[in-house]
Protein backbone atom coordinates (compact mmCIF):
# COMPACT_ATOMS: atom_id res chain seq x y z
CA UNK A 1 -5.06 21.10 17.05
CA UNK A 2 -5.45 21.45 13.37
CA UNK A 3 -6.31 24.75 12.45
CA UNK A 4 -8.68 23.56 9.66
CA UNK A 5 -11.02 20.94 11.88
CA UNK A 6 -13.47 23.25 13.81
CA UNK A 7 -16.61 21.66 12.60
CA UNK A 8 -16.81 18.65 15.75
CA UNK A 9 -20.11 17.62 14.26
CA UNK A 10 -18.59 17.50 10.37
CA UNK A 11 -18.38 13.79 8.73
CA UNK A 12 -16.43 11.86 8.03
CA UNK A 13 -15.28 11.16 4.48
CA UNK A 14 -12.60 8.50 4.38
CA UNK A 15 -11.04 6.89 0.92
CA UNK A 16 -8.82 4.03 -0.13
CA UNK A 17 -7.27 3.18 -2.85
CA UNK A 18 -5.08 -0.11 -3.14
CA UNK A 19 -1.68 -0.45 -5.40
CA UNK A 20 -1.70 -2.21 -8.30
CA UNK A 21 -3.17 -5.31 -9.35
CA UNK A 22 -4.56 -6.10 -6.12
CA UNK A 23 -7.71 -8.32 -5.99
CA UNK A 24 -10.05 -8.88 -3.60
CA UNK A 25 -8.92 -12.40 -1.96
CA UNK A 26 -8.86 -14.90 1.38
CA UNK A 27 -5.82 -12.93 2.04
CA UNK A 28 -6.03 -8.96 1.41
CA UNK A 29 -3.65 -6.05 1.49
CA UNK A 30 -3.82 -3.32 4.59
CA UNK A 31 -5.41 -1.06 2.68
CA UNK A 32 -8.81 -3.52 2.30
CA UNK A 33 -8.46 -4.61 5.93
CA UNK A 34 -8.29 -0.87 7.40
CA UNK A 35 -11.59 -0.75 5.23
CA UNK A 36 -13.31 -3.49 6.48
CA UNK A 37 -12.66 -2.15 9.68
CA UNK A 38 -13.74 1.15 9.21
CA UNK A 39 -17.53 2.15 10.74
CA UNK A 40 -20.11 2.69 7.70
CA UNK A 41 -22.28 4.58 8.80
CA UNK A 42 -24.34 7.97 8.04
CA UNK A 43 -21.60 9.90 10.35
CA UNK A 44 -18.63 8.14 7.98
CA UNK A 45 -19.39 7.69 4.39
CA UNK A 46 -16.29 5.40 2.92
CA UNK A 47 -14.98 4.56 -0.63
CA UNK A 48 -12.82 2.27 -2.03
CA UNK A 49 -10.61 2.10 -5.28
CA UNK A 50 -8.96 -1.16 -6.09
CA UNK A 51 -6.19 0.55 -7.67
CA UNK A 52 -4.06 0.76 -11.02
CA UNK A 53 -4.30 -2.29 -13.12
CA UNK A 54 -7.04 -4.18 -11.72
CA UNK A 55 -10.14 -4.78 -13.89
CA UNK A 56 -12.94 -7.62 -13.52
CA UNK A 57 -11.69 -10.35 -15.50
CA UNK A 58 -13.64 -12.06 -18.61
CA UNK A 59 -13.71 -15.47 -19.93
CA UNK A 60 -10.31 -16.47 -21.10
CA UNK A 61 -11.80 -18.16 -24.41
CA UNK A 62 -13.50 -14.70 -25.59
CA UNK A 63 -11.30 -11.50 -27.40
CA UNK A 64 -12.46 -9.42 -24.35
CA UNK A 65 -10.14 -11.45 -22.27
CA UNK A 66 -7.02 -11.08 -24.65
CA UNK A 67 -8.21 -7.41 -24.44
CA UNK A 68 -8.29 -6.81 -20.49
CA UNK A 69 -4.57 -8.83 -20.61
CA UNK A 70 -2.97 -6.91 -22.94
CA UNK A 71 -4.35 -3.56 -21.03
CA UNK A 72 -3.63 -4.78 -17.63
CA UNK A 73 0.05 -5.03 -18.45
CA UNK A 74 0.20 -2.19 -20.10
CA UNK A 75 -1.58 -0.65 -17.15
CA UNK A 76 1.20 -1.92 -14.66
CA UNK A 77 3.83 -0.94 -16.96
CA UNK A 78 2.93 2.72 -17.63
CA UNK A 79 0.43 3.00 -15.05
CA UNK A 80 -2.36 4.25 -17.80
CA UNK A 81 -4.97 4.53 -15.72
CA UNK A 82 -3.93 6.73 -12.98
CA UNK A 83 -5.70 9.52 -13.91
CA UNK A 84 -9.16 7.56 -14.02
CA UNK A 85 -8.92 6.41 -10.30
CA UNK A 86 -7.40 9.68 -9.09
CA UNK A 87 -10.74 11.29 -11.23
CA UNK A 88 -13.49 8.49 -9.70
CA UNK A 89 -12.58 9.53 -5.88
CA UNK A 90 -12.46 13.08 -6.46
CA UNK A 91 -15.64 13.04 -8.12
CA UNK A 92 -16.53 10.34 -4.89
CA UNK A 93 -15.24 13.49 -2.50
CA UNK A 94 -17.13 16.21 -4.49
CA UNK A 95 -20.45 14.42 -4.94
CA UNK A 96 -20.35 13.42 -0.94
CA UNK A 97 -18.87 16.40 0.55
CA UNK A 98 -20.46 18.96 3.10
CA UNK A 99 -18.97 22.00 4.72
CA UNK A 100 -17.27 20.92 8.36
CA UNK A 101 -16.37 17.37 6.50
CA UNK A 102 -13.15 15.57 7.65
CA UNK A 103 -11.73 13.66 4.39
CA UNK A 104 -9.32 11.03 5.06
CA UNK A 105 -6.69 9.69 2.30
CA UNK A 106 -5.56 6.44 2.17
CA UNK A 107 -3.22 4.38 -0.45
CA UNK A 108 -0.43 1.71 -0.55
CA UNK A 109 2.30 2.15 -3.54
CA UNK A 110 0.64 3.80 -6.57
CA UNK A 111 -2.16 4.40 -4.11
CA UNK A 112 -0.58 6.23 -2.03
CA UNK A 113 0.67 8.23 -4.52
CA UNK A 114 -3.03 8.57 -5.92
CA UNK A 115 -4.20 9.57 -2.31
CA UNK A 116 -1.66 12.04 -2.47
CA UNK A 117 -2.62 13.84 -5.64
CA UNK A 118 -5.97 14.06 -4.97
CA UNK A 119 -4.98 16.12 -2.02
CA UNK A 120 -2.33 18.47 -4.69
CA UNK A 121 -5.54 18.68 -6.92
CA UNK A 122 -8.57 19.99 -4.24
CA UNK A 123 -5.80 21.85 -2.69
CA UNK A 124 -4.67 23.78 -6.59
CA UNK A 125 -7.61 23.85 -8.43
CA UNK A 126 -10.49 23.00 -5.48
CA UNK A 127 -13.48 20.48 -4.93
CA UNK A 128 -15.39 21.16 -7.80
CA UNK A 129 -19.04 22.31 -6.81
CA UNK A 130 -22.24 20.00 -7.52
CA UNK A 131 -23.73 19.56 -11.00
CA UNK A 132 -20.17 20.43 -12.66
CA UNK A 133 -18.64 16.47 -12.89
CA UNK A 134 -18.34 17.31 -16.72
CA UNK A 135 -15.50 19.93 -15.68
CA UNK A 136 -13.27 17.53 -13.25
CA UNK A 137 -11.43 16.39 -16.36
CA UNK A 138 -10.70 19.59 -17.43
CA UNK A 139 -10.14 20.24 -13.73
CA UNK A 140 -7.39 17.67 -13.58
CA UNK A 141 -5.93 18.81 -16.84
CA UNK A 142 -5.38 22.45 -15.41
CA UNK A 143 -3.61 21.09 -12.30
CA UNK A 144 -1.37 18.29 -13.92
CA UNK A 145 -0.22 22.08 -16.33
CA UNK A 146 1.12 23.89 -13.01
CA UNK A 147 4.64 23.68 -12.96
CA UNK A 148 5.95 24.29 -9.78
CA UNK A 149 9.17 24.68 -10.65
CA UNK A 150 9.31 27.23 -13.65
CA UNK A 151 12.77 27.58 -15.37
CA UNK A 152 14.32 31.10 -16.14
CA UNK A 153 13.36 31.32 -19.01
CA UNK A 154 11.06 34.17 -19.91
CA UNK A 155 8.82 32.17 -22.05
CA UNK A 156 8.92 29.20 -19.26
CA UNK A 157 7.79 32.39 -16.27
CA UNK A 158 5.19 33.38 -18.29
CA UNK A 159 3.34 30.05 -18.63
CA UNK A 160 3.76 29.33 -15.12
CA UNK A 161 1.91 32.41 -14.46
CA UNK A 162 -0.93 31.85 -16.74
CA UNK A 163 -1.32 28.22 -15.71
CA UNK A 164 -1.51 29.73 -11.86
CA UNK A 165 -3.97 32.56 -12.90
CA UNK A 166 -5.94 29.70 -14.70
CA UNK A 167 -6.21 27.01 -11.94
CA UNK A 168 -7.23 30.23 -9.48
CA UNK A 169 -10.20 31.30 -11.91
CA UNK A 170 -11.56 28.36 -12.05
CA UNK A 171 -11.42 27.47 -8.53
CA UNK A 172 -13.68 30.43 -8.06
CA UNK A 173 -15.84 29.76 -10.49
CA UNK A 174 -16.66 26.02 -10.19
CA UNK A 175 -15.33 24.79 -7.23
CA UNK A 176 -15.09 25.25 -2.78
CA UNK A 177 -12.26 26.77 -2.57
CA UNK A 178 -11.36 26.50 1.39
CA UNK A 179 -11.78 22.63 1.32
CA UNK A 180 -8.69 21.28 3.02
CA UNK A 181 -7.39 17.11 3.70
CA UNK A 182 -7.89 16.12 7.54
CA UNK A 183 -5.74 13.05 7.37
CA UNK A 184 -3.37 11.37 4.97
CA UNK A 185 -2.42 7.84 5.60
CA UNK A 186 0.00 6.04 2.77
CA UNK A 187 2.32 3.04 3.16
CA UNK A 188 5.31 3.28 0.83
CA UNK A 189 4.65 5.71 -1.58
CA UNK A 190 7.45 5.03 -4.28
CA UNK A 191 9.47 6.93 -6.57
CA UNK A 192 7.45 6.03 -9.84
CA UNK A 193 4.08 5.04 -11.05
CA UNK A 194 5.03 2.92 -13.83
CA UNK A 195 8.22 2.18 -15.48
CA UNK A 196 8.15 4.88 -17.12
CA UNK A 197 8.13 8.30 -14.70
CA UNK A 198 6.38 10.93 -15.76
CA UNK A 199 5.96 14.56 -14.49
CA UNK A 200 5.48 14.19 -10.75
CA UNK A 201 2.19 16.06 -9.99
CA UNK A 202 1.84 19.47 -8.10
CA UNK A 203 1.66 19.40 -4.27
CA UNK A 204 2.59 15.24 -3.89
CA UNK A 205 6.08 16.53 -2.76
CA UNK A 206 6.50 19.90 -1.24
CA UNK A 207 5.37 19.68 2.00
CA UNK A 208 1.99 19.79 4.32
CA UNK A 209 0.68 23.24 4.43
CA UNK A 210 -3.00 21.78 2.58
CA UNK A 211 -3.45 18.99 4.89
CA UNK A 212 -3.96 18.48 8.92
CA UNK A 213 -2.07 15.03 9.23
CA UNK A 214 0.22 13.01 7.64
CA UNK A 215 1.15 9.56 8.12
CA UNK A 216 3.55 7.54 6.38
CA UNK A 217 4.53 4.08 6.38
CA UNK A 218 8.30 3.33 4.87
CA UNK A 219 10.01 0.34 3.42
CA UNK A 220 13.11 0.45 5.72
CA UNK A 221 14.65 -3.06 3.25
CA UNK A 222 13.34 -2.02 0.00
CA UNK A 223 16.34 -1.62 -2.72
CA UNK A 224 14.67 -1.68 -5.96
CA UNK A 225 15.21 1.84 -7.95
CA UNK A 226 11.52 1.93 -9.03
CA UNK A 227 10.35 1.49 -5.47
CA UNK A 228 12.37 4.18 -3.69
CA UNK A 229 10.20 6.42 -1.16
CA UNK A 230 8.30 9.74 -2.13
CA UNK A 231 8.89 11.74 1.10
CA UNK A 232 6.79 14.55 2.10
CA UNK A 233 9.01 16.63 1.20
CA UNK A 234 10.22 15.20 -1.86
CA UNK A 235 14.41 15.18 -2.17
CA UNK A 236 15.23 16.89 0.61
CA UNK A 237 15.74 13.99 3.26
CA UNK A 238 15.92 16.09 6.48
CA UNK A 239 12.32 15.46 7.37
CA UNK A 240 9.46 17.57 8.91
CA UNK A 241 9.79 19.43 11.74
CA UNK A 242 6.34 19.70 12.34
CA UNK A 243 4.01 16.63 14.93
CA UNK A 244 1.76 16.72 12.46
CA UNK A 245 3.96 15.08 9.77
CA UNK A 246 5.42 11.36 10.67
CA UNK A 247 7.11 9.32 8.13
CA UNK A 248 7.83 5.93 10.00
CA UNK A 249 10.12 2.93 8.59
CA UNK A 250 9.48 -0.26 9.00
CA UNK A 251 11.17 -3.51 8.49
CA UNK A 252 10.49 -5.18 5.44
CA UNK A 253 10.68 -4.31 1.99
CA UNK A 254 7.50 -3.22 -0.08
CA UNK A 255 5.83 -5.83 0.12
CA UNK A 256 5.99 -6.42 3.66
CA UNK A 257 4.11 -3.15 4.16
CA UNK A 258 1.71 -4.14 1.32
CA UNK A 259 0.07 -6.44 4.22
CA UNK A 260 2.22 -6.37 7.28
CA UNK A 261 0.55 -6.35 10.52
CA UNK A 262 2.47 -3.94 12.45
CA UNK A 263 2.56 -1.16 10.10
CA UNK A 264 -1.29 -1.76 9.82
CA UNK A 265 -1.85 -1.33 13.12
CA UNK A 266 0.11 2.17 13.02
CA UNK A 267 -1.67 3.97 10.55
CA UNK A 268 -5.15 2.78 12.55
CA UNK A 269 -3.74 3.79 16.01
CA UNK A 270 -2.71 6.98 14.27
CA UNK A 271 -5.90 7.24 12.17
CA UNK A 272 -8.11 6.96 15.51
CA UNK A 273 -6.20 9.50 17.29
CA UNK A 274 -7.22 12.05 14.80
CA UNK A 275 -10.76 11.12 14.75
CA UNK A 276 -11.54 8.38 12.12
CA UNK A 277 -13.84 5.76 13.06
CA UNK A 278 -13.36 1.76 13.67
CA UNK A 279 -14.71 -1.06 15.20
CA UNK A 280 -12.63 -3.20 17.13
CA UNK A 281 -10.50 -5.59 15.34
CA UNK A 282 -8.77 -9.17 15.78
CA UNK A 283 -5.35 -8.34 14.98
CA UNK A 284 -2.91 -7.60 17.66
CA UNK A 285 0.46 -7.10 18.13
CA UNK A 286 2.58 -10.27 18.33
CA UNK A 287 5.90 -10.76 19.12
CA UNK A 288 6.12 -13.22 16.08
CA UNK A 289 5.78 -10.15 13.58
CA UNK A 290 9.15 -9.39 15.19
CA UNK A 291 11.07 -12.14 14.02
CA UNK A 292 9.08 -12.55 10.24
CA UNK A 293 11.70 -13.05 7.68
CA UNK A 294 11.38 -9.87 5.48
CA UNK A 295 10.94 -10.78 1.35
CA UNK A 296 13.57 -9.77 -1.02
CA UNK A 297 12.28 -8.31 -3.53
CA UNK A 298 15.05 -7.53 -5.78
CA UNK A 299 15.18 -10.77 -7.60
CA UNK A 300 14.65 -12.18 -11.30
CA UNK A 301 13.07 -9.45 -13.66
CA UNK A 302 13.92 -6.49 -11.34
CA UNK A 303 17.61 -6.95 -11.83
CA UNK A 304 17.26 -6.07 -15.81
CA UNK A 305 15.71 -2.66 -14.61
CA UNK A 306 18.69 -1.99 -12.40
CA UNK A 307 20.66 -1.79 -15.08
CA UNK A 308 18.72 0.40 -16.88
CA UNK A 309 19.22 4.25 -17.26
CA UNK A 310 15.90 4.73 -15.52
CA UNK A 311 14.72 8.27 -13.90
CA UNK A 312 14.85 8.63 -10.20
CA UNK A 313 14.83 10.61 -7.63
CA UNK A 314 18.14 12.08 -6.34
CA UNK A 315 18.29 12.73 -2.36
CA UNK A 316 19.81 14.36 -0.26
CA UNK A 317 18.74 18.06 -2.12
CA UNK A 318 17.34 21.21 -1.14
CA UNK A 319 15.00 20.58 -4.11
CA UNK A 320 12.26 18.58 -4.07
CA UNK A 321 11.88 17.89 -7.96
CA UNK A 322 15.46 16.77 -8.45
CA UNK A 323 15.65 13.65 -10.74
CA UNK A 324 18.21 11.71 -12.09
CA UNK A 325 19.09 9.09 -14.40
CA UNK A 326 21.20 6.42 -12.76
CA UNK A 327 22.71 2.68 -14.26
């Protein structure tokens, strides 16, 4: 039993953000199709993001649409926008949220990765409080600043102090403090947002101790460098020891869990069993999905980035920030 879920008649508050670029189509990734399953009601309030790099798209004879081109790529590339759809569902959360709530995170890809920061952020710096959306920028800016892995040098100790003491204060001041993540649900969180890797953000890789449950959905035939795996614990590939972590491969490469049925109906059979909410659904499990020919993703453009000095993660470490450039 989770320690932190001992409000029974608490809502539901369940998110999900997408990867990138995905639009709404005949044919839609898991993370639209758990939604679409998912019971709206007043019991379950729900939210979805459609993820980095996806925009409504203009007229292709007007500026506007050389505009929303020319920022959707650079969106993919650099993943620009992934503070503004990690800041619209925490502001969803805040505006929404009740004591006794369950929230639910869910992602694919950059999503997940998304999912998983807004966790790091209401679990550093807090859900901010009602009538204070001005301050979640600000909020965001304080808990991208902690560095949770301060270097010895004096000057490097003392501003990873100040930036703790910081978050702290404000959490006190403007936010619910005590707010904790029922359930996390991601397929194939990967290594790198955009092309480029940035800082990773605080509490996306060193372990569970702010959430109840965590589910995660792996790539078991993915072998592009850009798309390697975010464990729970970062680097340090021994795993949880604890039943309320599971990280779970599956066969296929990214892709395949982008809209694969089996690892679908995992994270809902493991979603249900900690208390979200869905009505009943047409896919099943088919012995087909067994045999599927898996999609090789490591093919045309991606081979130039193999070759390039690129930062990574390095496993196999007792440190969960340990990166790495690699040819």
């Amino acid at each position: 039993m989770c320690p932190y879920s001992k409000h029974k008649e608490g809502r539901n508050l369940v998110v999900c953000i997408d990867g990138s670029s995905n639009r709404f189509g005949l044919k839609n990734t898991n993370v639209v199709e758990l939604y679409s399953q998912l019971v709206k009601s007043e019991a379950q309030l729900t939210y979805y993001n459609s993820g980095v790099g996806t925009h409504a798209r203009p007229t292709w004879r007007s500026l506007t649409y050389v505009h929303y081109w020319l920022s959707n790529k650079v969106d993919l590339l650099i993943a620009w926008n992934l503070e503004r759809v990690i800041l619209a569902a925490y502001r969803w959360i805040s505006e929404n949220y009740q004591d006794g709530d369950r929230i639910y995170l869910f992602g694919f890809s950059r999503g997940a990765y998304q999912a998983r920061a807004i966790a790091g952020m209401i679990h550093r710096v807090g859900l901010i409080l009602p009538g204070n959306n001005e301050q979640i920028p600000f909020a965001f800016e304080l808990y991208s600043k902690i560095d949770e892995k301060a270097s010895k040098r004096k000057k490097s100790r003392r501003k990873h102090a100040w930036a703790n003491e910081l978050a702290e204060t404000f959490k006190s001041t403007f936010c619910r403090s005590h707010v904790h993540i029922h359930f996390i649900g991601v397929w194939d969180t990967v290594s790198s947002v955009g092309v480029v890797r940035g800082k990773t953000l605080p509490s996306t890789t060193n372990g569970d101790h702010h959430m109840c449950y965590f589910r995660h959905a792996l790539a078991l035939d993915e072998r592009r460098v850009k798309f390697l795996p975010e464990y729970i614990h970062g680097a340090n590939t021994e795993g949880s020891h604890s039943e309320r972590i599971k990280e779970v491969w599956f066969a296929g490469s990214h892709s395949d869990l982008q809209s694969g049925d089996i690892p679908l109906l995992w994270m809902r059979k493991e979603a249900v069993e900690a208390g979200l909410r869905v009505k009943p659904t047409e896919v099943v499990w088919k012995m087909d999905d067994l045999q599927k020919r898996t999609f090789e993703s490591l093919r045309r453009t991606w081979w130039l980035l193999e070759f390039a000095p690129v930062k990574r993660v390095v496993y196999g470490t007792q440190d969960n920030h340990t990166f790495g450039y690699v040819l």
